[in-house]
N, C-alpha and C. Protein backbone atom coordinates (compact mmCIF):
# COMPACT_ATOMS: atom_id res chain seq x y z
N UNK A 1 193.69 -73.52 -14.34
CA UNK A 1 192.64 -72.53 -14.21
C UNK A 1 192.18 -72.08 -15.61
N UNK A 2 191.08 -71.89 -15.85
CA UNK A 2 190.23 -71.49 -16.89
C UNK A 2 190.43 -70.27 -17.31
N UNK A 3 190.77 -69.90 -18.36
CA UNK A 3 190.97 -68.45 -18.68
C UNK A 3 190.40 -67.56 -20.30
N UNK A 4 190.14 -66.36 -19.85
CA UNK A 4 189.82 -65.95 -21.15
C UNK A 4 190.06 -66.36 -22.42
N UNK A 5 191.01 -67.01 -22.82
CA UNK A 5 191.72 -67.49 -23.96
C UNK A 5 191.42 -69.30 -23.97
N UNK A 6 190.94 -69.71 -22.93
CA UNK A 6 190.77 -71.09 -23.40
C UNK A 6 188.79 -70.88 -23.72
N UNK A 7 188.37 -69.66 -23.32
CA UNK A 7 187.19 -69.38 -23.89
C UNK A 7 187.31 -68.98 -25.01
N UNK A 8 188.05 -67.88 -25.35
CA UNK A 8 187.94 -67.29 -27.01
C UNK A 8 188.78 -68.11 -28.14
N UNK A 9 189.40 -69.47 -28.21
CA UNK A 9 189.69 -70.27 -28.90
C UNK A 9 188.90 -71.10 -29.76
N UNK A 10 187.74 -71.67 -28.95
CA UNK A 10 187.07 -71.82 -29.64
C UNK A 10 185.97 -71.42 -30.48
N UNK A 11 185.43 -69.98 -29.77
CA UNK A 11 184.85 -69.31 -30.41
C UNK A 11 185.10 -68.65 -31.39
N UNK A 12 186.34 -67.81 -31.85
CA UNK A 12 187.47 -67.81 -32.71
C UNK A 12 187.00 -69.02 -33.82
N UNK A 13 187.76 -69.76 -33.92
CA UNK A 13 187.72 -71.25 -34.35
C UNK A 13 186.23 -70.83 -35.21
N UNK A 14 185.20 -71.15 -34.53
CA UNK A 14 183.73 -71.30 -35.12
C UNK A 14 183.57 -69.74 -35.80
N UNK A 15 184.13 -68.95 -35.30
CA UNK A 15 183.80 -67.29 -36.37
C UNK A 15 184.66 -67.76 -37.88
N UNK A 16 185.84 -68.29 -37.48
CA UNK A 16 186.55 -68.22 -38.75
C UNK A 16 186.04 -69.32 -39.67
N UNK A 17 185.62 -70.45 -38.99
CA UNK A 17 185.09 -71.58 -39.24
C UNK A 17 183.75 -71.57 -40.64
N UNK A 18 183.08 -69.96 -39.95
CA UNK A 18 181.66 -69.89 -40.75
C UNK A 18 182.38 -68.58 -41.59
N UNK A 19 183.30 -68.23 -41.88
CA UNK A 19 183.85 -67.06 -42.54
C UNK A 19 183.76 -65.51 -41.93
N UNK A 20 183.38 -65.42 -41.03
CA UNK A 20 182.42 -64.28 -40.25
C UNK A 20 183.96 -63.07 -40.44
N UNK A 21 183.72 -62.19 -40.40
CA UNK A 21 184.78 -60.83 -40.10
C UNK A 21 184.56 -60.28 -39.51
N UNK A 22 185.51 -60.47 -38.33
CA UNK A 22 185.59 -59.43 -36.77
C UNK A 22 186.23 -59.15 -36.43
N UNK A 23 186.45 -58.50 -35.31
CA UNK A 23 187.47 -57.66 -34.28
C UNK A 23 187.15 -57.28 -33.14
N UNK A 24 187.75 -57.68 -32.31
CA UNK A 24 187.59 -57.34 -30.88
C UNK A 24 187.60 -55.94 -30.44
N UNK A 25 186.78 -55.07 -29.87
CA UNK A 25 186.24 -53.63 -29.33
C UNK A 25 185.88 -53.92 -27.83
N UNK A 26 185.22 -52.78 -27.64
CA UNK A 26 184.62 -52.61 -26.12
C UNK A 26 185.88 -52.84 -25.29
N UNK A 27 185.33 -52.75 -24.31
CA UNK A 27 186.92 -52.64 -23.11
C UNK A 27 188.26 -53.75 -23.33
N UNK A 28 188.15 -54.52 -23.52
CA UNK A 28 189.24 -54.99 -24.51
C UNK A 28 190.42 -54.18 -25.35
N UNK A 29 189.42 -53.68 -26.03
CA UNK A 29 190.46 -52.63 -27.07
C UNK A 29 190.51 -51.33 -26.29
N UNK A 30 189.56 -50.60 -25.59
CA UNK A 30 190.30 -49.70 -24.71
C UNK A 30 191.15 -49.69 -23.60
N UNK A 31 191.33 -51.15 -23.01
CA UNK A 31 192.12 -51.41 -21.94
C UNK A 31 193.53 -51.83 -23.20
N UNK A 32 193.29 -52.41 -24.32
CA UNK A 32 194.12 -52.75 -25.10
C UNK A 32 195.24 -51.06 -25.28
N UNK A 33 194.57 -50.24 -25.82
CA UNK A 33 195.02 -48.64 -26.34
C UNK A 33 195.24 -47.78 -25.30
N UNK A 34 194.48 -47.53 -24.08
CA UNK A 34 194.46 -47.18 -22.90
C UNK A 34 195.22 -47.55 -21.72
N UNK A 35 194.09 -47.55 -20.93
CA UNK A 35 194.39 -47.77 -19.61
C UNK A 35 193.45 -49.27 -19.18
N UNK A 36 194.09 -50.01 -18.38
CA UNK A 36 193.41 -51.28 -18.09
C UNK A 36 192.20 -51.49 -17.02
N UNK A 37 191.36 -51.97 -17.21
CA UNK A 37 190.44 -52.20 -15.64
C UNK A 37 189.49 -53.59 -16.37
N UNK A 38 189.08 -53.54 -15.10
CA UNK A 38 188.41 -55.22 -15.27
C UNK A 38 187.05 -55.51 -16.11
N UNK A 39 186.91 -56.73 -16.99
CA UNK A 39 185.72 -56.65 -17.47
C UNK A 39 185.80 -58.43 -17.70
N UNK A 40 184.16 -58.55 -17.69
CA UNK A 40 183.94 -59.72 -17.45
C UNK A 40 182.90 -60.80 -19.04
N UNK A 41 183.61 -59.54 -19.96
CA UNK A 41 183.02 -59.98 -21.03
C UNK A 41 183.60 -59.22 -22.21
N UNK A 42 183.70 -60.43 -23.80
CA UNK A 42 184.26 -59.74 -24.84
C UNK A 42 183.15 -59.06 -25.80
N UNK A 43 183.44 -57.62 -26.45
CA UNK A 43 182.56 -57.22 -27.12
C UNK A 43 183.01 -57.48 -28.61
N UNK A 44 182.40 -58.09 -29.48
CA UNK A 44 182.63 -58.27 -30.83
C UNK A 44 182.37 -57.60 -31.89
N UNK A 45 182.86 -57.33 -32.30
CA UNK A 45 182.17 -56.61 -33.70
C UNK A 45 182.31 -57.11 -35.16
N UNK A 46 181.18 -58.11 -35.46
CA UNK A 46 180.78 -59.10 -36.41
C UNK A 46 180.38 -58.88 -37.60
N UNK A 47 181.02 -58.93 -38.56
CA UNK A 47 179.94 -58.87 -40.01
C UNK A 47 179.18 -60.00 -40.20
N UNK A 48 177.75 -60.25 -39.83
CA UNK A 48 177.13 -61.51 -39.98
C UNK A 48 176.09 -61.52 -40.90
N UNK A 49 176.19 -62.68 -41.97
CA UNK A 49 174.89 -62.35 -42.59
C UNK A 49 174.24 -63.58 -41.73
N UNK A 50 172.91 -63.99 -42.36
CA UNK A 50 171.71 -64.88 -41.72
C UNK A 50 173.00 -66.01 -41.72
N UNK A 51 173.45 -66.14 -43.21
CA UNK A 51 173.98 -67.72 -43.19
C UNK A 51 175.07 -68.02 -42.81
N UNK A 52 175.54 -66.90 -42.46
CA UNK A 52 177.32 -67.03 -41.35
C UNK A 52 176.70 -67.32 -39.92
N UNK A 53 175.59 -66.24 -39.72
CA UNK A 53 175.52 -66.47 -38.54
C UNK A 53 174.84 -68.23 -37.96
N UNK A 54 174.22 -68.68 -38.90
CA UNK A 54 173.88 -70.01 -38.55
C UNK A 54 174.64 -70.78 -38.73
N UNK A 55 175.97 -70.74 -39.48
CA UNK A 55 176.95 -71.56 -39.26
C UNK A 55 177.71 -71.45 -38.03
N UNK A 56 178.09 -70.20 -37.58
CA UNK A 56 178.47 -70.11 -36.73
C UNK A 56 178.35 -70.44 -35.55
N UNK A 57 176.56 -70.44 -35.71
CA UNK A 57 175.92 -71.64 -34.41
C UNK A 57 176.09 -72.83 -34.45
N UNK A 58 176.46 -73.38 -35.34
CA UNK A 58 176.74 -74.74 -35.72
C UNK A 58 177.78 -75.06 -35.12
N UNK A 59 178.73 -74.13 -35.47
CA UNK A 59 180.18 -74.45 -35.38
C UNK A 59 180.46 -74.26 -33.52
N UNK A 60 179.83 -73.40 -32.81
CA UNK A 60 180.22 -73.61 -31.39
C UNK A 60 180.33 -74.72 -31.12
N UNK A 61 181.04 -74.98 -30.07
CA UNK A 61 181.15 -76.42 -29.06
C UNK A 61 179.73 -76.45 -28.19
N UNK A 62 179.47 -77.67 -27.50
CA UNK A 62 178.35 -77.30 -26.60
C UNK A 62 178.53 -76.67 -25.52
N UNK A 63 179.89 -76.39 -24.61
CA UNK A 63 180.83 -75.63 -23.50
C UNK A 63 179.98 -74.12 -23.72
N UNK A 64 179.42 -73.76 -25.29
CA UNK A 64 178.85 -72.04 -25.54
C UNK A 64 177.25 -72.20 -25.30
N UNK A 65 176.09 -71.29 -24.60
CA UNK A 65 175.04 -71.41 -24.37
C UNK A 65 174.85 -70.19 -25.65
N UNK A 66 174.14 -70.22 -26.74
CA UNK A 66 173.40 -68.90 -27.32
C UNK A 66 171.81 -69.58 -27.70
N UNK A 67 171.62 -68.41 -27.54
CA UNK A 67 169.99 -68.77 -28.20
C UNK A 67 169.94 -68.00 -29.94
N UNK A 68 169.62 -69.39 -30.30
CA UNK A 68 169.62 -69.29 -31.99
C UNK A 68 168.91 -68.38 -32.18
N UNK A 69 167.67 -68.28 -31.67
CA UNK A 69 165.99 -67.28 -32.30
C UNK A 69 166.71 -66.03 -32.04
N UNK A 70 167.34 -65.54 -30.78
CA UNK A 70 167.20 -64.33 -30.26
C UNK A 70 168.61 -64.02 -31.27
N UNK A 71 169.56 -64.51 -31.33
CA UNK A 71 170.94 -64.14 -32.14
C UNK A 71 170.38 -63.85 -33.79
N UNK A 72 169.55 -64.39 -34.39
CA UNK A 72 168.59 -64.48 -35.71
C UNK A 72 168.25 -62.71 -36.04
N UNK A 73 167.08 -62.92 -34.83
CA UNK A 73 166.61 -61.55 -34.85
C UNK A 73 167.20 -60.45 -34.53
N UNK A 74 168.40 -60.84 -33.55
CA UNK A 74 169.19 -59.54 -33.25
C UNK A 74 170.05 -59.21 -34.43
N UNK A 75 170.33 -60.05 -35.43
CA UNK A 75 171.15 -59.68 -36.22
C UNK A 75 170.19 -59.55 -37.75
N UNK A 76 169.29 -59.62 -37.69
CA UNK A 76 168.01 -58.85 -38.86
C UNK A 76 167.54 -57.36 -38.17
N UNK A 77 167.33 -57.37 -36.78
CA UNK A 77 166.99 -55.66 -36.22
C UNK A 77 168.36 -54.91 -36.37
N UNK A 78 169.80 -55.85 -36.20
CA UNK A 78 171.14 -54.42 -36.15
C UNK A 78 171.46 -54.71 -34.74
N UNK A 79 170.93 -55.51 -33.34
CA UNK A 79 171.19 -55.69 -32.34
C UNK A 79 171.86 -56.68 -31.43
N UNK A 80 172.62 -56.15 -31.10
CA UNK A 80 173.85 -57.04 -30.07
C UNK A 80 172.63 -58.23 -29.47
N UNK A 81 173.77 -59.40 -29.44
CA UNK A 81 173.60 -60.87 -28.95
C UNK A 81 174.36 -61.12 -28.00
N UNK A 82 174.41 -62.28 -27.48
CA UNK A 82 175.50 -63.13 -26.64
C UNK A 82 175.42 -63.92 -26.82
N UNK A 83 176.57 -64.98 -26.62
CA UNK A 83 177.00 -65.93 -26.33
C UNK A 83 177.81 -66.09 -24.95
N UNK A 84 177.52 -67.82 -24.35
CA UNK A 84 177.93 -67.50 -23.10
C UNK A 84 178.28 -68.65 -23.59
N UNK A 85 179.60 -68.62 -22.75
CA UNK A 85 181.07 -70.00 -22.08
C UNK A 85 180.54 -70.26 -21.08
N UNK A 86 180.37 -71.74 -20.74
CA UNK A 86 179.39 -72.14 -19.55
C UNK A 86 180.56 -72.59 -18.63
N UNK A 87 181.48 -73.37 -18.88
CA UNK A 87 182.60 -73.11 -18.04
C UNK A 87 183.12 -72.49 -17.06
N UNK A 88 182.99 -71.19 -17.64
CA UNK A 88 183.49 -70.05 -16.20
C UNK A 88 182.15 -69.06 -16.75
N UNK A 89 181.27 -68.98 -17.33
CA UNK A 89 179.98 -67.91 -17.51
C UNK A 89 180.57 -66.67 -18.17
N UNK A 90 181.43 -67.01 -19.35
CA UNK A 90 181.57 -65.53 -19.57
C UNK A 90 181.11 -65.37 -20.73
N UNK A 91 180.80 -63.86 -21.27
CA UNK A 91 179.89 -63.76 -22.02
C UNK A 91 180.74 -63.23 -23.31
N UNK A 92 180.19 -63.41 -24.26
CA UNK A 92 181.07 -62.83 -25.60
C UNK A 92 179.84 -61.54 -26.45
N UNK A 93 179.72 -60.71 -26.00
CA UNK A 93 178.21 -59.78 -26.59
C UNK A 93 178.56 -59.86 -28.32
N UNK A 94 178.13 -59.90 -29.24
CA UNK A 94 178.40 -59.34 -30.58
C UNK A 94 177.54 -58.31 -31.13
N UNK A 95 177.78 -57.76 -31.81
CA UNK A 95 177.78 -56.47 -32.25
C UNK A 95 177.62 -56.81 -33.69
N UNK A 96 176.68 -56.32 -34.64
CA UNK A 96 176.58 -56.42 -36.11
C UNK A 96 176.94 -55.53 -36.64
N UNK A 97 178.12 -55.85 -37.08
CA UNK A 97 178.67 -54.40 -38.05
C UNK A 97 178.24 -53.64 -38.41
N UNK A 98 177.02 -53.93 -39.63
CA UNK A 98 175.97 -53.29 -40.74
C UNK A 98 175.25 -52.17 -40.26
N UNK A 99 175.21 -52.52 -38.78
CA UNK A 99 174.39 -51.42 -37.53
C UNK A 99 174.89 -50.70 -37.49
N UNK A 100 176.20 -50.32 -37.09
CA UNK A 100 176.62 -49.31 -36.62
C UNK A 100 177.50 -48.63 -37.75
N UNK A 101 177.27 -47.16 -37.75
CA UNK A 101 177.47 -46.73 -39.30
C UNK A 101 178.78 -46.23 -39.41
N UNK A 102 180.13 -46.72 -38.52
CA UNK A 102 181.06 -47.58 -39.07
C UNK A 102 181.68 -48.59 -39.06
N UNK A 103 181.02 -49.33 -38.85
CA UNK A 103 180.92 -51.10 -38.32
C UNK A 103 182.06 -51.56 -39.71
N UNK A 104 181.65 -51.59 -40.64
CA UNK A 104 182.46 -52.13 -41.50
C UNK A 104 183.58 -51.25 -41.58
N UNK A 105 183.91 -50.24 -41.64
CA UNK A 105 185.06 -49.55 -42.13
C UNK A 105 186.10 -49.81 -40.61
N UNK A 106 185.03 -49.58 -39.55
CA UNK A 106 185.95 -50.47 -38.28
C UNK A 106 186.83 -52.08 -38.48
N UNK A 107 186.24 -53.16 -39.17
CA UNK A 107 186.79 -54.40 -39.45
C UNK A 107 187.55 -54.14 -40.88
N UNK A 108 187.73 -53.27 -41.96
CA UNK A 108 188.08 -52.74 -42.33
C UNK A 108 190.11 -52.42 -42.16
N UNK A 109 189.65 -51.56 -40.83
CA UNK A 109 190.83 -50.65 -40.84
C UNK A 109 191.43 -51.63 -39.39
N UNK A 110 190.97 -52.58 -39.21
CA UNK A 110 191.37 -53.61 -37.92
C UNK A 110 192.81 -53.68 -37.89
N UNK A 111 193.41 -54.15 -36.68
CA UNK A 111 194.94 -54.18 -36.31
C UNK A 111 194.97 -55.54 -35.38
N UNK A 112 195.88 -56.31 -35.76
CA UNK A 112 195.95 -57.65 -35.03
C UNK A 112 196.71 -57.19 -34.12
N UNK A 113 196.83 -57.84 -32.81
CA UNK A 113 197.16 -57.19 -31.35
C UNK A 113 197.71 -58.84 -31.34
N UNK A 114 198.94 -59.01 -30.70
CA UNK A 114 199.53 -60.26 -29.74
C UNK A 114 199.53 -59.61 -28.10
N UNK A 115 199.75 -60.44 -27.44
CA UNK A 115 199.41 -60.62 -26.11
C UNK A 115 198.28 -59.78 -25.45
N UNK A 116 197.26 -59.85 -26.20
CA UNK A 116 195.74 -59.31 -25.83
C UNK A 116 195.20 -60.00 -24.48
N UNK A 117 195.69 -60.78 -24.21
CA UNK A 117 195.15 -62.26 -22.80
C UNK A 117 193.80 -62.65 -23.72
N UNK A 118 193.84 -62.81 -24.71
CA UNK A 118 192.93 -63.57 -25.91
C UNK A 118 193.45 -65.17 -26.41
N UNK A 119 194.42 -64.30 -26.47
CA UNK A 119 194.79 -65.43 -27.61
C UNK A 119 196.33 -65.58 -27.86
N UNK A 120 197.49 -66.55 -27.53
CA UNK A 120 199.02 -66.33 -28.22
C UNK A 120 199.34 -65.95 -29.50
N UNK A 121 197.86 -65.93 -30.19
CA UNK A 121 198.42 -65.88 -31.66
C UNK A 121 197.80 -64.25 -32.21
N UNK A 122 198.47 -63.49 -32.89
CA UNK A 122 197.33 -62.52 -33.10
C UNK A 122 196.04 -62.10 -33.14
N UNK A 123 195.06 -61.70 -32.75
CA UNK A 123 193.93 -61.40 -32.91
C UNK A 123 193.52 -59.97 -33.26
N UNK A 124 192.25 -60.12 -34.20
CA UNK A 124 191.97 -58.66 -34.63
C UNK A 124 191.59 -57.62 -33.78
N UNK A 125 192.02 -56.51 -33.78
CA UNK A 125 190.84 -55.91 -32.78
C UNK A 125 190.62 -54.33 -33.57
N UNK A 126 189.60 -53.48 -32.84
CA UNK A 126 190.00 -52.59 -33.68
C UNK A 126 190.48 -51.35 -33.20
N UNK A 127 191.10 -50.40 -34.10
CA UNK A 127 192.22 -49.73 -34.14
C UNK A 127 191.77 -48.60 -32.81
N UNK A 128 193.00 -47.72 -32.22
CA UNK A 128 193.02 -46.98 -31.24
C UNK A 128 191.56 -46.48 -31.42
N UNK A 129 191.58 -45.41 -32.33
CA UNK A 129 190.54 -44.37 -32.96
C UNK A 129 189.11 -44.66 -33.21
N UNK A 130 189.09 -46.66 -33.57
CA UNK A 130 187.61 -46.51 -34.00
C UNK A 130 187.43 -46.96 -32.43
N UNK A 131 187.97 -47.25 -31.85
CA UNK A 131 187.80 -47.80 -30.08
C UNK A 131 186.90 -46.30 -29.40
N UNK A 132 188.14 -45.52 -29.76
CA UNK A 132 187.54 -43.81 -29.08
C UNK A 132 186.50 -43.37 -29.82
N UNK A 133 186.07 -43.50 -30.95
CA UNK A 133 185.14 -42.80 -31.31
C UNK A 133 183.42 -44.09 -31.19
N UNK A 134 183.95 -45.53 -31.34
CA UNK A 134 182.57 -45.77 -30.21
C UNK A 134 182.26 -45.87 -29.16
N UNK A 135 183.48 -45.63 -28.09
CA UNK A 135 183.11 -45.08 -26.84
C UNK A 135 182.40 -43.85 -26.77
N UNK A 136 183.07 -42.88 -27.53
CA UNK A 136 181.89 -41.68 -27.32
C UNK A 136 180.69 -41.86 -27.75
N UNK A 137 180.78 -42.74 -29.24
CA UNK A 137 179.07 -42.48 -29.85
C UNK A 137 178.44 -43.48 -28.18
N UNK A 138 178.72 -44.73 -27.82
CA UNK A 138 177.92 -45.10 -27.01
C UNK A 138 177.47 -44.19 -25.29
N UNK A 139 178.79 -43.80 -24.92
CA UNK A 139 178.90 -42.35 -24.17
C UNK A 139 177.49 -41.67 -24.41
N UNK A 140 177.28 -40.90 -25.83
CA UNK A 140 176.43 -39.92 -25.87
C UNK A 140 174.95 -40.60 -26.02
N UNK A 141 175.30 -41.85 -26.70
CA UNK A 141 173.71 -42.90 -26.52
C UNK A 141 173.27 -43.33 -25.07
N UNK A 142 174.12 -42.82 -24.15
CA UNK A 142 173.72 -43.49 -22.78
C UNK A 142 173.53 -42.48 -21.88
N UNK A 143 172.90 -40.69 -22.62
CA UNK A 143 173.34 -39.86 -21.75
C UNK A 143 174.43 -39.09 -21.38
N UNK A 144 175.36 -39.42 -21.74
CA UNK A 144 176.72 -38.93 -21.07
C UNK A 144 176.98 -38.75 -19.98
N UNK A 145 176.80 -39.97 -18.99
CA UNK A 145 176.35 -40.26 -17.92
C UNK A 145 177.78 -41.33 -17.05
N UNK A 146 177.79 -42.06 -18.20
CA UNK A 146 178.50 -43.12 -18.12
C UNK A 146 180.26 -42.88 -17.30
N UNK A 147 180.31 -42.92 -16.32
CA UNK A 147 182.09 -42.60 -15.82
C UNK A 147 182.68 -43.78 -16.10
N UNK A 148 182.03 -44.68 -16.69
CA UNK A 148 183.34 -45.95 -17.17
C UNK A 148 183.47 -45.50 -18.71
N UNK A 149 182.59 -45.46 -19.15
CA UNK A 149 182.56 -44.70 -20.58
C UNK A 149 183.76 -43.69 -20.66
N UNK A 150 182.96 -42.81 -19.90
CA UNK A 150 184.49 -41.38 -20.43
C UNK A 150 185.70 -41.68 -19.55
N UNK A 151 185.93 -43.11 -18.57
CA UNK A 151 186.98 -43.16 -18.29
C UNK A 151 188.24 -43.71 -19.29
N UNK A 152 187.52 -44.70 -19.77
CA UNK A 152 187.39 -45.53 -21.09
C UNK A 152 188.18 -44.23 -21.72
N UNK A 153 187.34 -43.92 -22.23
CA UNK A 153 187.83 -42.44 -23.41
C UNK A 153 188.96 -41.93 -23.16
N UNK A 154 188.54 -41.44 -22.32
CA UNK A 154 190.15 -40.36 -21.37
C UNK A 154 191.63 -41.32 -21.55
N UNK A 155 191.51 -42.48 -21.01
CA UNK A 155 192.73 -43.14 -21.20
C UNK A 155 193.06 -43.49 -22.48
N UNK A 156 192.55 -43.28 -23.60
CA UNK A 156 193.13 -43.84 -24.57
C UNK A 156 193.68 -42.66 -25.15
N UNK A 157 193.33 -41.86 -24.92
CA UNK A 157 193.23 -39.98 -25.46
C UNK A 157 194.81 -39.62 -23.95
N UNK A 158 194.72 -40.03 -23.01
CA UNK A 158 195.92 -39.87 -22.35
C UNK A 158 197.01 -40.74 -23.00
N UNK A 159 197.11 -42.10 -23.53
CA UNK A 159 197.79 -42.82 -23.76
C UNK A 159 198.35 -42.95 -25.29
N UNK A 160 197.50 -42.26 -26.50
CA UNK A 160 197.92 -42.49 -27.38
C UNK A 160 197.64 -41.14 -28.32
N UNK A 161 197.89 -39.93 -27.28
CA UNK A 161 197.16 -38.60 -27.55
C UNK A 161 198.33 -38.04 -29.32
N UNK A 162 199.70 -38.94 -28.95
CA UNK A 162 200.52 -38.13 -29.97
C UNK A 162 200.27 -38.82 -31.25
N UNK A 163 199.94 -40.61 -31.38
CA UNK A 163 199.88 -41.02 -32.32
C UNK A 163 198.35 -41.07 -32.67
N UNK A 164 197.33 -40.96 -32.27
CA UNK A 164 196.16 -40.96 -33.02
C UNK A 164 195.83 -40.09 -34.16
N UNK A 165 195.51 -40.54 -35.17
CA UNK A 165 194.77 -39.93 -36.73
C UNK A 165 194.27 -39.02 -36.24
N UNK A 166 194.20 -37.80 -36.07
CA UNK A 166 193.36 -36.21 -35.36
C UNK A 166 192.12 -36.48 -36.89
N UNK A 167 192.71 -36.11 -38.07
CA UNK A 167 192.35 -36.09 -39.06
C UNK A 167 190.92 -36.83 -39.25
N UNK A 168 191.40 -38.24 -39.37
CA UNK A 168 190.42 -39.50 -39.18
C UNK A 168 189.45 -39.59 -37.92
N UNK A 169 189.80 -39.01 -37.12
CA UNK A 169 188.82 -39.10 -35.72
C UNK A 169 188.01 -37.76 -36.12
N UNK A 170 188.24 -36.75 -36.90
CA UNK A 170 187.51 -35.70 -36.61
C UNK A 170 186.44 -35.35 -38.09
N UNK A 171 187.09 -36.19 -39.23
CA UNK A 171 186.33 -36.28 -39.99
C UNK A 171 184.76 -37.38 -39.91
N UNK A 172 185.43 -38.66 -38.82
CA UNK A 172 184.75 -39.94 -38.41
C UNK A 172 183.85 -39.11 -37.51
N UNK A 173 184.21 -38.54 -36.08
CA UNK A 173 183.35 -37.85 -35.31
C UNK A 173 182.21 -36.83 -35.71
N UNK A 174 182.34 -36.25 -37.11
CA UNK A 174 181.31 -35.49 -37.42
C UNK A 174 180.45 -36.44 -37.67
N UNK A 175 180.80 -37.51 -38.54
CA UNK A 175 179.72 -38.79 -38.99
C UNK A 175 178.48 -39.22 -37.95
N UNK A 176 179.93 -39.12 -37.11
CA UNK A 176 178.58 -39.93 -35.65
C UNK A 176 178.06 -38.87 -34.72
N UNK A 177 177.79 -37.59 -34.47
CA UNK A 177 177.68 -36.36 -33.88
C UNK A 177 178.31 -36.61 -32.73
N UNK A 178 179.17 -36.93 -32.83
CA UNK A 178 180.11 -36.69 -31.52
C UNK A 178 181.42 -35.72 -31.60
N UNK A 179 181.34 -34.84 -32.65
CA UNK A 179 182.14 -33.88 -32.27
C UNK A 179 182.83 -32.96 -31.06
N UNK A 180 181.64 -32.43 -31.04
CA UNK A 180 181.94 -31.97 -29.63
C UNK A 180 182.99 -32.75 -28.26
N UNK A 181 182.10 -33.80 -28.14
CA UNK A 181 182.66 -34.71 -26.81
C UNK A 181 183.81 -35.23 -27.40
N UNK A 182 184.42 -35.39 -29.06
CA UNK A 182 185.76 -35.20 -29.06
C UNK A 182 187.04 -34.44 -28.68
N UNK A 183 186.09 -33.09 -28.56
CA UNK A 183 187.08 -32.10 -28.34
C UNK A 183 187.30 -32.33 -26.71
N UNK A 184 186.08 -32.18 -26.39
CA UNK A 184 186.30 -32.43 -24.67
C UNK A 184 186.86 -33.55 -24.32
N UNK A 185 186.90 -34.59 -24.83
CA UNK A 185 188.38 -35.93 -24.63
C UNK A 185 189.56 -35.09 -24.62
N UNK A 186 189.64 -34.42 -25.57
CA UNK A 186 191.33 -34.20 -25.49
C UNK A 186 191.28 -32.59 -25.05
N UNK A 187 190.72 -31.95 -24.10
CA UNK A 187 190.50 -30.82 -22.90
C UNK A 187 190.51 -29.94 -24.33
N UNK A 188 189.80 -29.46 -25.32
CA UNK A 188 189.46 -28.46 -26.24
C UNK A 188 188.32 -28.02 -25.99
């Protein structure tokens, strides 16, 4: 049977292949820090310039569907792409670091995770804190609407309430105006 990890091997492979620097986020890393629930796609968070990212198209197998033009421009506007595993259809979204204004200090401060259902071998992902604090910034970009969002949140803030950086999340959370909805993660 086909599994997440015989998808992210090779894609892996072709990131490292074109030099690219990433880490795995989005429900991944909050089911990683948290609490678990189902998702049917990996969110990336990529430092790409033009010429990583066209190697990187290079470097997929043909098993990956992306569209070159639209991955180009999404990563000159600051905007998430995909790539799809045609195999079983799953999608890999990426995320351009440079966009999000702590994209780099997120790949940065990254933590390799073993038995992620990624990969047997370590993989990056990123740390408890920058997980919680772009759940909220995306949380408050979506309305604050979202109950997978602040479920998301809540469990990682239930699960790793004694060891998280307070410090680092609250100096980071003013950055992104999500103060507030920090405090209300952890019932303040």
């Amino acid at each position: 049977m086909i599994s997440a990890s015989d998808a992210f091997a090779p894609l892996r492979a072709a990131l490292e292949r074109a030099g690219v620097r990433y880490a795995v986020g989005g429900s991944w890393a909050s089911t990683a820090f948290g609490e678990p629930r189902f998702t049917n796609d990996v969110d990336v968070l990529a430092d790409f310039t033009l010429g990583k990212l066209n190697r990187f198209l290079e470097e997929l197998p043909e098993t990956f569907f992306s569209d070159p033009e639209e991955a180009r421009s999404a990563v000159r506007l600051g905007r998430p792409f995909n790539v799809i595993y045609m195999p079983m259809a799953f999608k890999f979204d990426f995320f351009p670091a440079r966009a999000f204004p702590l994209g780099i200090q997120e790949l940065d401060r990254a933590v390799f995770l073993v038995d992620s259902g990624l990969s047997e071998t370590p993989v990056p992902f990123v740390t408890p804190e920058d997980i919680l604090l772009a759940k909220l910034h995306w949380f408050r970009e979506g309305g604050e609407v979202s109950a997978v969002q602040w479920r998301d949140i809540q469990g990682i803030v239930r699960s790793r309430a004694e060891s998280l950086d307070r410090e680092y999340l609250g100096h980071s959370a003013e950055k992104l105006g999500v103060f507030a909805l920090l405090k209300k993660a952890f019932g303040n």
